[in-house]
Protein backbone atom coordinates (compact mmCIF):
# COMPACT_ATOMS: atom_id res chain seq x y z
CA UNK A 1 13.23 1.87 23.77
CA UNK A 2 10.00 1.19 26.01
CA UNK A 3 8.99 -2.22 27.37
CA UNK A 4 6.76 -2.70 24.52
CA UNK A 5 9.81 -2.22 21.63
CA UNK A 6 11.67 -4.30 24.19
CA UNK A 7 9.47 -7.38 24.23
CA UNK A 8 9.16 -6.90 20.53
CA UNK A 9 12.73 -7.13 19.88
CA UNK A 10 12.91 -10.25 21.77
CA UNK A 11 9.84 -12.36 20.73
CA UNK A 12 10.69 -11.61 17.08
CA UNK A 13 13.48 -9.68 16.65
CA UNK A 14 16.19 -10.80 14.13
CA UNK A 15 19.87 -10.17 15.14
CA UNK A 16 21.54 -8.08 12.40
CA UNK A 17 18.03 -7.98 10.00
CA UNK A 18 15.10 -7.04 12.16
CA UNK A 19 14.69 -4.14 15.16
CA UNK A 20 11.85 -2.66 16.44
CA UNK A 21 11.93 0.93 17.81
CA UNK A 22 9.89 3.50 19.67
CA UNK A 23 9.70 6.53 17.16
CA UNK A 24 8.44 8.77 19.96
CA UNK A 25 5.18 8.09 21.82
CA UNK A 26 5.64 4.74 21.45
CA UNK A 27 5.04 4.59 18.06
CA UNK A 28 6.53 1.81 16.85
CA UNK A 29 8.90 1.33 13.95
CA UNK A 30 10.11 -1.79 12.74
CA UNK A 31 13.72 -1.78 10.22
CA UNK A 32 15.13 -4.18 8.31
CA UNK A 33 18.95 -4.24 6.92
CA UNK A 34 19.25 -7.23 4.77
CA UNK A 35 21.76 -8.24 2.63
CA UNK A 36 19.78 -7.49 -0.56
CA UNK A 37 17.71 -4.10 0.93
CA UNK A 38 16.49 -1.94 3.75
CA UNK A 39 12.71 -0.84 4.35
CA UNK A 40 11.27 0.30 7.15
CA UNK A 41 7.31 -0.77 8.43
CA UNK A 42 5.00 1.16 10.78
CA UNK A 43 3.48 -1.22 13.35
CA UNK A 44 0.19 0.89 12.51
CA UNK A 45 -1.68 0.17 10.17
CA UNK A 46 1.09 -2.77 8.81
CA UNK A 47 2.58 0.25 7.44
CA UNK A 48 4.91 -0.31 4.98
CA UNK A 49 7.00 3.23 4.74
CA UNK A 50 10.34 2.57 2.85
CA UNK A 51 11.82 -0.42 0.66
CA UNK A 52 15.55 0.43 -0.93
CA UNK A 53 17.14 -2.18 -2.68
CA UNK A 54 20.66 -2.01 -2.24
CA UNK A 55 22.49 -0.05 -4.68
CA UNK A 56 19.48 1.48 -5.95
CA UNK A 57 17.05 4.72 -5.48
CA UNK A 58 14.52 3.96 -3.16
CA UNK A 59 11.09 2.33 -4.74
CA UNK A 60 9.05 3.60 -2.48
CA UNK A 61 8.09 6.89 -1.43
CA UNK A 62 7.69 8.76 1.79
CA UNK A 63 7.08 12.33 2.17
CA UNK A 64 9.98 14.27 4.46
CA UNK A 65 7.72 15.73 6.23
CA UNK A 66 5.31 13.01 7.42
CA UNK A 67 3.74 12.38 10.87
CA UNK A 68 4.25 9.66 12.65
CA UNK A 69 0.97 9.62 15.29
CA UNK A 70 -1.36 7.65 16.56
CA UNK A 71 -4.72 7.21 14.86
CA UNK A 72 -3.15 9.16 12.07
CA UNK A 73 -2.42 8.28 8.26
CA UNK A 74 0.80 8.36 6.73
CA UNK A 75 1.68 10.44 3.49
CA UNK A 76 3.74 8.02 1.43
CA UNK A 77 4.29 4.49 1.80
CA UNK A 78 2.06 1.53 0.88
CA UNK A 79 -1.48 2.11 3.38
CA UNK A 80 -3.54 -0.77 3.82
CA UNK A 81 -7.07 0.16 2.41
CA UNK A 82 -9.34 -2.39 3.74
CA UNK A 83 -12.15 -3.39 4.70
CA UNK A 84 -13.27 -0.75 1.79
CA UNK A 85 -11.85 1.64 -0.74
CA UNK A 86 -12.79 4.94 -1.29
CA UNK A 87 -16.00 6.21 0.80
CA UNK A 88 -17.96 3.79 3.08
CA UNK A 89 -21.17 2.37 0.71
CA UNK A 90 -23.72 3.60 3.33
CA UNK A 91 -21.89 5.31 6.31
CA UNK A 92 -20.83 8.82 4.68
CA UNK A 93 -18.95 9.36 8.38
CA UNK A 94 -16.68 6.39 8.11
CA UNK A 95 -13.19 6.98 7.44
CA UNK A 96 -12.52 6.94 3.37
CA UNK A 97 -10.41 4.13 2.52
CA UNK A 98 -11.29 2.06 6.00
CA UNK A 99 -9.84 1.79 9.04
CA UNK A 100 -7.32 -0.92 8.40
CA UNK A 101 -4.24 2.05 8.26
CA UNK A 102 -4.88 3.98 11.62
CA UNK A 103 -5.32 1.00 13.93
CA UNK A 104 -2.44 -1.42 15.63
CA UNK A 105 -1.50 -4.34 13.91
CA UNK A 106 0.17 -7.29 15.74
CA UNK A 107 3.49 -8.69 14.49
CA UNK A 108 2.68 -13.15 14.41
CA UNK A 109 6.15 -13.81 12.95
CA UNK A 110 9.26 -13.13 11.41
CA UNK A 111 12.18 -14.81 10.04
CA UNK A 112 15.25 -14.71 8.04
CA UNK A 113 14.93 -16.57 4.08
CA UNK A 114 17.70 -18.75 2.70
CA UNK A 115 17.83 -16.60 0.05
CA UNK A 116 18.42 -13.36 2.46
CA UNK A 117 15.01 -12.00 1.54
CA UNK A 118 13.22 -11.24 5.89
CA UNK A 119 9.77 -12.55 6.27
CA UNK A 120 7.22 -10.92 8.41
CA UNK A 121 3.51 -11.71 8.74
CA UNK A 122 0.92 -9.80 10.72
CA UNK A 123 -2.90 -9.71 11.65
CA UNK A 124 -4.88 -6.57 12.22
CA UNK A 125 -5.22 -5.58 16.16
CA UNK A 126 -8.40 -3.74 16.17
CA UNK A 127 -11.43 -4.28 14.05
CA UNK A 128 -13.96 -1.93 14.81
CA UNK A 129 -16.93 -3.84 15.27
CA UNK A 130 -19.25 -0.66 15.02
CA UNK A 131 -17.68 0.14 11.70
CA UNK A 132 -17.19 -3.81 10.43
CA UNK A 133 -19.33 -6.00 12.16
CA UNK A 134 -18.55 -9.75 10.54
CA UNK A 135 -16.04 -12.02 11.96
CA UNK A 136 -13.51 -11.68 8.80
CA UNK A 137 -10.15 -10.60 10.12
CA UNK A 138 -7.41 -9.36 7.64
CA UNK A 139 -3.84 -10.80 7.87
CA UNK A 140 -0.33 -8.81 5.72
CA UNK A 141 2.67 -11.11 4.78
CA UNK A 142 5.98 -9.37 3.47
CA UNK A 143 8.68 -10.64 2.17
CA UNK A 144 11.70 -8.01 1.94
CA UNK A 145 14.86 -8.42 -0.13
CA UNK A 146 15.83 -7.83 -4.01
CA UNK A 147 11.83 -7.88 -4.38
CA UNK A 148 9.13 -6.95 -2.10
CA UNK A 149 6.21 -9.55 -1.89
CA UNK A 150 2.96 -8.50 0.13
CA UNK A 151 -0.03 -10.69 0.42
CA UNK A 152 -3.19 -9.22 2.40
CA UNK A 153 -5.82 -12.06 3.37
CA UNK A 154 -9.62 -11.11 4.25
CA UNK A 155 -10.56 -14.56 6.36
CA UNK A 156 -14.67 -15.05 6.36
CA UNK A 157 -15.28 -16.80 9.78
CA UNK A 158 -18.73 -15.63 9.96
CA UNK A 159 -22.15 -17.23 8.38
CA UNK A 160 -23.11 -14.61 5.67
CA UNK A 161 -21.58 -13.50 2.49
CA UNK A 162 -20.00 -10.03 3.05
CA UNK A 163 -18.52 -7.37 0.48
CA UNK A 164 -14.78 -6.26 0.87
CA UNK A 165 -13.35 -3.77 -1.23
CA UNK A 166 -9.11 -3.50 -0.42
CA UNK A 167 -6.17 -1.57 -1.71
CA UNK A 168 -2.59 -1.62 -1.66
CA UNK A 169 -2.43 2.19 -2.17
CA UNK A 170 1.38 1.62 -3.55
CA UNK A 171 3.43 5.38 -3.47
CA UNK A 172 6.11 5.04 -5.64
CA UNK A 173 9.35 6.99 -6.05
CA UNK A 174 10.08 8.62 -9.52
CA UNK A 175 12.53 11.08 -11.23
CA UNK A 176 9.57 13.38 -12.47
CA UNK A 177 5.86 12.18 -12.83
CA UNK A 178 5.83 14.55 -15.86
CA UNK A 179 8.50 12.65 -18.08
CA UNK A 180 7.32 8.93 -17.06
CA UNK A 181 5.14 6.28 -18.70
CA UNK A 182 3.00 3.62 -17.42
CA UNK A 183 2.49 0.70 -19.00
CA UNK A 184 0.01 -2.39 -19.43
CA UNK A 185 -3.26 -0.84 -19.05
CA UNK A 186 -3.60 0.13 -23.01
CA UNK A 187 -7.49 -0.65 -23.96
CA UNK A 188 -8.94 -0.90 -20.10
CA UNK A 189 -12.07 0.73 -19.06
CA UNK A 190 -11.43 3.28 -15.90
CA UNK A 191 -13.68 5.46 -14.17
CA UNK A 192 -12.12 8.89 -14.49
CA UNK A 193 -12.77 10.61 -11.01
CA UNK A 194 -11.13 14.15 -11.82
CA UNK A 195 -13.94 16.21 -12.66
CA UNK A 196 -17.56 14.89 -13.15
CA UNK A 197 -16.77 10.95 -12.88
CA UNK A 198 -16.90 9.86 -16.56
CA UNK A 199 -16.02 6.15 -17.66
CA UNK A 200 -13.39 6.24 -20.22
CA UNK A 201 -10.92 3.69 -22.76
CA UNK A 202 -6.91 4.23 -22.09
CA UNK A 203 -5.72 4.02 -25.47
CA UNK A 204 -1.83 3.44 -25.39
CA UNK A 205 0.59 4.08 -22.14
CA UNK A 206 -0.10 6.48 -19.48
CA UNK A 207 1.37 9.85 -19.19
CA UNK A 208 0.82 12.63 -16.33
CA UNK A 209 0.44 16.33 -17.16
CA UNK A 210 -2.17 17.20 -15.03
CA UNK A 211 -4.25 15.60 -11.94
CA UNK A 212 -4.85 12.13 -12.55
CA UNK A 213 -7.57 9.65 -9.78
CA UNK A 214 -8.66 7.42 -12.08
CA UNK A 215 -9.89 3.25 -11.27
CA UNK A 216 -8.91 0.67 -14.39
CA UNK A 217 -11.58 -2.23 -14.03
CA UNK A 218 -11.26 -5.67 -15.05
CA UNK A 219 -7.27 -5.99 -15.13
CA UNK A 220 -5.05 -8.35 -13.89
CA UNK A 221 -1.76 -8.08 -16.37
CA UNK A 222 1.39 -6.62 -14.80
CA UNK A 223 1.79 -3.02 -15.01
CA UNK A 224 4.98 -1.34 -15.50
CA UNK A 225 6.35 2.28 -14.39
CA UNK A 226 8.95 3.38 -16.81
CA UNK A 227 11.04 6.02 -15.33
CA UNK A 228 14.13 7.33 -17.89
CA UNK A 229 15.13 9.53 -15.59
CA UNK A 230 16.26 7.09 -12.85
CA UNK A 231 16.70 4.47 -16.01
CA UNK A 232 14.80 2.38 -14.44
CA UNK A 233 11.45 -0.04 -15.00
CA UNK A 234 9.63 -1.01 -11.78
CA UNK A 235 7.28 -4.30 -12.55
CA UNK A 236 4.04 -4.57 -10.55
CA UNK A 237 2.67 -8.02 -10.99
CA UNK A 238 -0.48 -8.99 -8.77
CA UNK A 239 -2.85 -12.07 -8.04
CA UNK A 240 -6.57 -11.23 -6.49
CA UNK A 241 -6.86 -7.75 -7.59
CA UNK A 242 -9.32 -6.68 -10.11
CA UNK A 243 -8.80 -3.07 -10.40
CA UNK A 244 -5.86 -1.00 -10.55
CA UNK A 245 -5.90 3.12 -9.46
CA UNK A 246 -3.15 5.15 -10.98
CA UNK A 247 -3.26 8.88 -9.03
CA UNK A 248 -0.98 11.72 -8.93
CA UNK A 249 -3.20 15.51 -7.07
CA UNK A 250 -0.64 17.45 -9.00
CA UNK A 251 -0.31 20.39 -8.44
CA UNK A 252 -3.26 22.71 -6.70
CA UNK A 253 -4.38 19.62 -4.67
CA UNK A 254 -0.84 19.15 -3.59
CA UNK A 255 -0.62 22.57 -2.30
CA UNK A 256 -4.60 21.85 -0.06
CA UNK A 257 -2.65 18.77 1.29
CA UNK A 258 -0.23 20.60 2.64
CA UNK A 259 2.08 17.24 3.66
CA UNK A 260 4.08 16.71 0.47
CA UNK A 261 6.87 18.44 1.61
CA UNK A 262 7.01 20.89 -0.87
CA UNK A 263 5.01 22.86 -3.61
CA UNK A 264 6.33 20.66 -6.43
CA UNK A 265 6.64 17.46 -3.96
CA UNK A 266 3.80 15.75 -5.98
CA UNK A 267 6.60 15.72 -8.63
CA UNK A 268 8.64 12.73 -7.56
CA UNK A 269 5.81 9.92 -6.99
CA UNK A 270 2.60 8.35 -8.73
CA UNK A 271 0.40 5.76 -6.96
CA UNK A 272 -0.03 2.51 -8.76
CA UNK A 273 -2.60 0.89 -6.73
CA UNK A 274 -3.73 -2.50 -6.79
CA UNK A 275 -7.56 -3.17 -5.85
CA UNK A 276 -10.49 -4.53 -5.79
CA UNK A 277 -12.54 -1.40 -5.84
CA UNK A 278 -15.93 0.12 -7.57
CA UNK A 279 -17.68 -2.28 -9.30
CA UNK A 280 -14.73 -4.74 -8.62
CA UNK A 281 -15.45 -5.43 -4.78
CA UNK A 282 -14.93 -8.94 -3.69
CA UNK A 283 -18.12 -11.11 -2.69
CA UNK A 284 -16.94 -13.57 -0.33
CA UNK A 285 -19.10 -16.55 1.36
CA UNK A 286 -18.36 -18.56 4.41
CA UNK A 287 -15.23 -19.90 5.09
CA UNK A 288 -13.82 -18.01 1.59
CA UNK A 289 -10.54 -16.38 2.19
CA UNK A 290 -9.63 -13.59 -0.12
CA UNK A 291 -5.98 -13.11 -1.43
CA UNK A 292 -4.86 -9.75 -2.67
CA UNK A 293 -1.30 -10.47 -3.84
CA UNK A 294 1.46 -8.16 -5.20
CA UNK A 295 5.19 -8.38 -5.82
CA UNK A 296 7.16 -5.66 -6.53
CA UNK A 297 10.67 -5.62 -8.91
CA UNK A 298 13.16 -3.04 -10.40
CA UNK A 299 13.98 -3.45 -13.48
């Protein structure tokens, strides 16, 4: 452990709950053991990587093989898309999806719940003023246990209204994408993005069979992965987020990524993403705070 992990593990560790370790390079890794889970969260980017409740499979998924590295983005996990989704409105050489993911985020408290759920609240490190140039920091509370509870806040300090588009680009862990069904976004209008970009009705539950990148507008009802395989329903309930992107690259894309672990890797996870993306950015004035709110359950 370097100095850093050290400090760490005294200003907010949490004996028998909460440790922070170096990962190589001093990447820093932060792992919970509670009594109802265990997850484990990249100090970049806020990075939420795994989240097991105990006694089940895990939730969330992580590709086995990916890199843990500075500046980098991690394949798998929940990444923090903020302060835009998708490519930057005017600035084609921005990074897609922001910059919130690949910079350090500072840890401003933990602590253990009553109910023996951890708590852990951070605030993004670096905001790249030559990329995002308003004073509007963005803030990530988690709360860990039987359910997993994330809140990410976009703060307005500045004097103008500005435009933030944000993501909780969710990977979740499934049996086969190919025998699952997603539920609660029968009669939405999404932007199909596979192909020339054609807006489209979803008539009925969602089922995979080929590539799927599409953005549901105007939806706010909880949506719910049904899994047979793992007999098991994972609930997605959200507050603040207007659009919801369901994606799987299937198979040739998988094989271009090259960091899925394997050929048929994109098999066993679909992102369920809740946004506010497309025509569904958020418009916030002075002194606004923006909440995008999710809580994850198995069912």
């Amino acid at each position: 452990m370097n100095a850093k992990g050290t400090t760490l593990n005294d200003d907010f560790g949490i004996e028998g709950q909460l440790a922070f370790r170096d990962a190589g390079d001093g990447f820093i890794v932060i792992d919970i053991d509670n009594s109802h889970c265990t997850a484990s969260i990249a100090m970049q980017g806020a990075h939420l990587m795994t989240w097991t409740p105990k006694g089940e499979q895990p939730v969330i998924w992580m590709s086995p093989v990916a890199k843990l590295g500075h500046g980098n983005s991690i394949r798998g996990g929940v990444p923090i898309c903020w302060p835009w989704f998708g490519a930057h409105a005017t600035e084609p050489s921005f990074s897609g999806h922001g910059f919130a993911r690949t910079v350090p985020w500072e840890v401003t408290s933990t602590s253990a719940l009553e109910d023996g759920c951890t708590l852990i609240s951070f605030r993004i490190g670096d905001v790249k003023k030559d990329q995002w140039p308003h004073q509007a920091p963005a803030e990530m509370q988690m709360i860990i246990g039987h359910y997993l509870e994330m809140q990410l806040s976009t703060e307005n300090q500045g004097d103008e209204t500005i435009t933030v588009g944000d993501a909780l680009h969710t990977y979740f862990s499934v049996s086969d994408v190919s025998k699952i069904a997603i539920n609660g976004l029968d009669g939405c209008d999404y932007l199909d993005k596979v192909g020339p970009a054609a807006r489209r009705n979803q008539q009925g539950d969602i089922t995979i069979g080929s590539e799927v990148d599409r953005i549901y507008f105007d939806q706010g009802q909880d949506v719910v992965i049904k899994d047979p395989g793992l007999d098991r329903e994972i609930r997605i309930e959200k507050l603040g987020s207007h659009s919801t992107i369901v994606w799987n690259p299937w198979i040739e894309k998988c094989l271009k990524m090259g960091d899925f672990g394997s050929d048929d890797g994109y098999l066993g996870m679909v992102c369920v993403e809740s946004a506010n993306a497309a025509e569904d950015v958020v418009q916030l004035a002075p002194g606004q705070t923006h909440n995008l709110w999710v809580r994850y359950t198995v069912e």
